[in-house]
Protein backbone atom coordinates (compact mmCIF):
# COMPACT_ATOMS: atom_id res chain seq x y z
CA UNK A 1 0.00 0.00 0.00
CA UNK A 2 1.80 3.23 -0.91
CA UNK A 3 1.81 5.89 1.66
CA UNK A 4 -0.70 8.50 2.14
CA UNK A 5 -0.98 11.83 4.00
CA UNK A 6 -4.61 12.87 5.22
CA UNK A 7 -5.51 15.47 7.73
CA UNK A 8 -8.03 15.17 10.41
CA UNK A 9 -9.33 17.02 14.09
CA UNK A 10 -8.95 15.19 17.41
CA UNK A 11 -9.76 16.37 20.42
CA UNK A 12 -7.29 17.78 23.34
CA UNK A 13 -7.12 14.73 25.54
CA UNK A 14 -6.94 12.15 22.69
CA UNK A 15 -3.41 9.83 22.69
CA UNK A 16 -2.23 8.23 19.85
CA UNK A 17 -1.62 4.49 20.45
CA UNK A 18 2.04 4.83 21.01
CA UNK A 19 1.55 7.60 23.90
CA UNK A 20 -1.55 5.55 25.55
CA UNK A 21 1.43 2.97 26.85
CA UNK A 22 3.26 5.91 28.59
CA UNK A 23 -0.03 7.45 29.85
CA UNK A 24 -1.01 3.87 31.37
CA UNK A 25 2.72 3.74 33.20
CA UNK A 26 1.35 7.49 34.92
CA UNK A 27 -1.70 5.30 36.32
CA UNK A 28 -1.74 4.42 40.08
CA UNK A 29 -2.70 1.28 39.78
CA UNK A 30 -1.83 -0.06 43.55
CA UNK A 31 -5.46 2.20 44.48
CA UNK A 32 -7.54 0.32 41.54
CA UNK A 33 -9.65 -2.92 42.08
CA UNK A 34 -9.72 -5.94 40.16
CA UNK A 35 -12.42 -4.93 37.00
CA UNK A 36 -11.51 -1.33 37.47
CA UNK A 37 -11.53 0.62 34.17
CA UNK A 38 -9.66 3.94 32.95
CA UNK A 39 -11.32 5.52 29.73
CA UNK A 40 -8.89 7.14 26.96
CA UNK A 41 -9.33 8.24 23.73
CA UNK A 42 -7.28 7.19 20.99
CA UNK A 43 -6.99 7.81 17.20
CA UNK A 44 -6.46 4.76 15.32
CA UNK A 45 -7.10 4.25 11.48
CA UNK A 46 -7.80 8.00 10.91
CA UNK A 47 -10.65 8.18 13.56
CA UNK A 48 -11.28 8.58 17.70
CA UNK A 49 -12.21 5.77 18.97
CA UNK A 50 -13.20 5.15 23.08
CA UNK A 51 -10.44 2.32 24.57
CA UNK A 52 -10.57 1.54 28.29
CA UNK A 53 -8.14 0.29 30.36
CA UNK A 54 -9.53 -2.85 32.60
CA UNK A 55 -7.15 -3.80 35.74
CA UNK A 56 -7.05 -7.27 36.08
CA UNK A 57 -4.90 -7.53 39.19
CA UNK A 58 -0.96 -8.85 40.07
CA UNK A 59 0.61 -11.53 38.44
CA UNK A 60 4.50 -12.31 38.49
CA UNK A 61 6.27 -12.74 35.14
CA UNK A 62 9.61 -13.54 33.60
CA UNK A 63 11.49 -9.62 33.02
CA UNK A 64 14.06 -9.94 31.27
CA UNK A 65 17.29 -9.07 32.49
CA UNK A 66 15.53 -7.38 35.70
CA UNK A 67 14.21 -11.56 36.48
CA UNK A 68 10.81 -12.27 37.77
CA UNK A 69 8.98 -9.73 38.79
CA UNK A 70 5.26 -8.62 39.74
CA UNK A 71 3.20 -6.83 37.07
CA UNK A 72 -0.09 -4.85 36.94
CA UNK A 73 -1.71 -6.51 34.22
CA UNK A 74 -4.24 -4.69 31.68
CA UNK A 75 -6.37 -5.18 29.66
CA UNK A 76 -7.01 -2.39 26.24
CA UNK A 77 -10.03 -3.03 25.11
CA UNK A 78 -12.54 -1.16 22.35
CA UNK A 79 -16.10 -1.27 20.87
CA UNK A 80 -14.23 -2.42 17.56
CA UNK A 81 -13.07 -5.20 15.36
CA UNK A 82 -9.26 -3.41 15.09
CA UNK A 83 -8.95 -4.61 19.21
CA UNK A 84 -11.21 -7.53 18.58
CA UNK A 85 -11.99 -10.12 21.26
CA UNK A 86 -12.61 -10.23 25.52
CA UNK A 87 -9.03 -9.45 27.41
CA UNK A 88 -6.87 -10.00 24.32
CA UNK A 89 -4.84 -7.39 24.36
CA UNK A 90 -2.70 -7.08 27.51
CA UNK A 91 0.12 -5.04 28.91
CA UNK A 92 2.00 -6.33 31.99
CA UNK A 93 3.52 -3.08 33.35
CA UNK A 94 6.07 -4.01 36.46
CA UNK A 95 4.65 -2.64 39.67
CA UNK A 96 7.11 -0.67 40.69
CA UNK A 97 7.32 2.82 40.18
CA UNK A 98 9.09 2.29 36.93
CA UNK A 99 6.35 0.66 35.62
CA UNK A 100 8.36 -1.21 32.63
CA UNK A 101 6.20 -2.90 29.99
CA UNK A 102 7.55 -6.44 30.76
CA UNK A 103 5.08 -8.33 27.92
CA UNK A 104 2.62 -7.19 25.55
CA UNK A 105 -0.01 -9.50 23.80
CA UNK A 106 -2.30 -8.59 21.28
CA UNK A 107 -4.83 -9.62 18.94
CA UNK A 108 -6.01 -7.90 15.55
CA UNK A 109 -7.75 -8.68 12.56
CA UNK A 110 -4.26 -9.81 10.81
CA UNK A 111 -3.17 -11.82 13.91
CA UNK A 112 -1.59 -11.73 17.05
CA UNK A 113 1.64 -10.85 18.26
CA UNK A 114 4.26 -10.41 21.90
CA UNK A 115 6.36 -8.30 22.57
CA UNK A 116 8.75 -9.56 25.10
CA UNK A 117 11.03 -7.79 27.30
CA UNK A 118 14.55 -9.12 26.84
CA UNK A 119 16.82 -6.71 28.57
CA UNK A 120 16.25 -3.01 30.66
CA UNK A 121 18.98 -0.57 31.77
CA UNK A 122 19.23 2.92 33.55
CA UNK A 123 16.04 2.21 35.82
């Protein structure tokens, strides 16, 4: 597909998908209750689309370099078929107050794909 240039409005509090990771790392989500959801905008294929961010609780996973360590996991979910499915999209952020993305799963209409954490410095 070649690449295209199109302009369209947003509104002030709406993320792009790359920023929506750092804005979850700014959550405090020690205060937040299993089921617990944090709303966001985001713009994705040329449009703003509602996204909220379910906690799901603690769970200890393999770090990297920094070993195992316990993770606020969350759930991005949307009323579309781009972020398709129940809880299949998930961010395990450690819960620390670095809040590293130690694994990322997700699930779109072309597939699924991880992203692992392999190795973290300067924390």
């Amino acid at each position: 597909m070649p690449e295209s240039k199109k302009t369209f409005q947003v509104g002030g509090a709406t993320q792009d998908v790359v920023s929506i990771l750092y804005k979850l790392r700014t959550i405090d989500f020690s205060t937040f209750k299993p089921g617990q959801i944090k709303a966001f905008t985001v713009v994705f294929d040329q449009k703003e689309m509602a996204v909220g961010a379910k906690y799901m609780g603690k769970e200890t996973i393999s770090a990297g370099n920094l070993g195992k360590k316990v993770c606020y996991k969350i759930s991005i979910g949307a009323k579309t078929q781009a972020l398709r499915g129940t809880d299949k999209n998930i961010i395990w952020l450690t819960a620390d107050e670095s809040k590293v993305p130690a694994l990322i799963k997700f699930s779109i209409p072309v597939g699924t794909g991880q992203l692992t954490l392999t190795n973290a410095s300067g924390l």
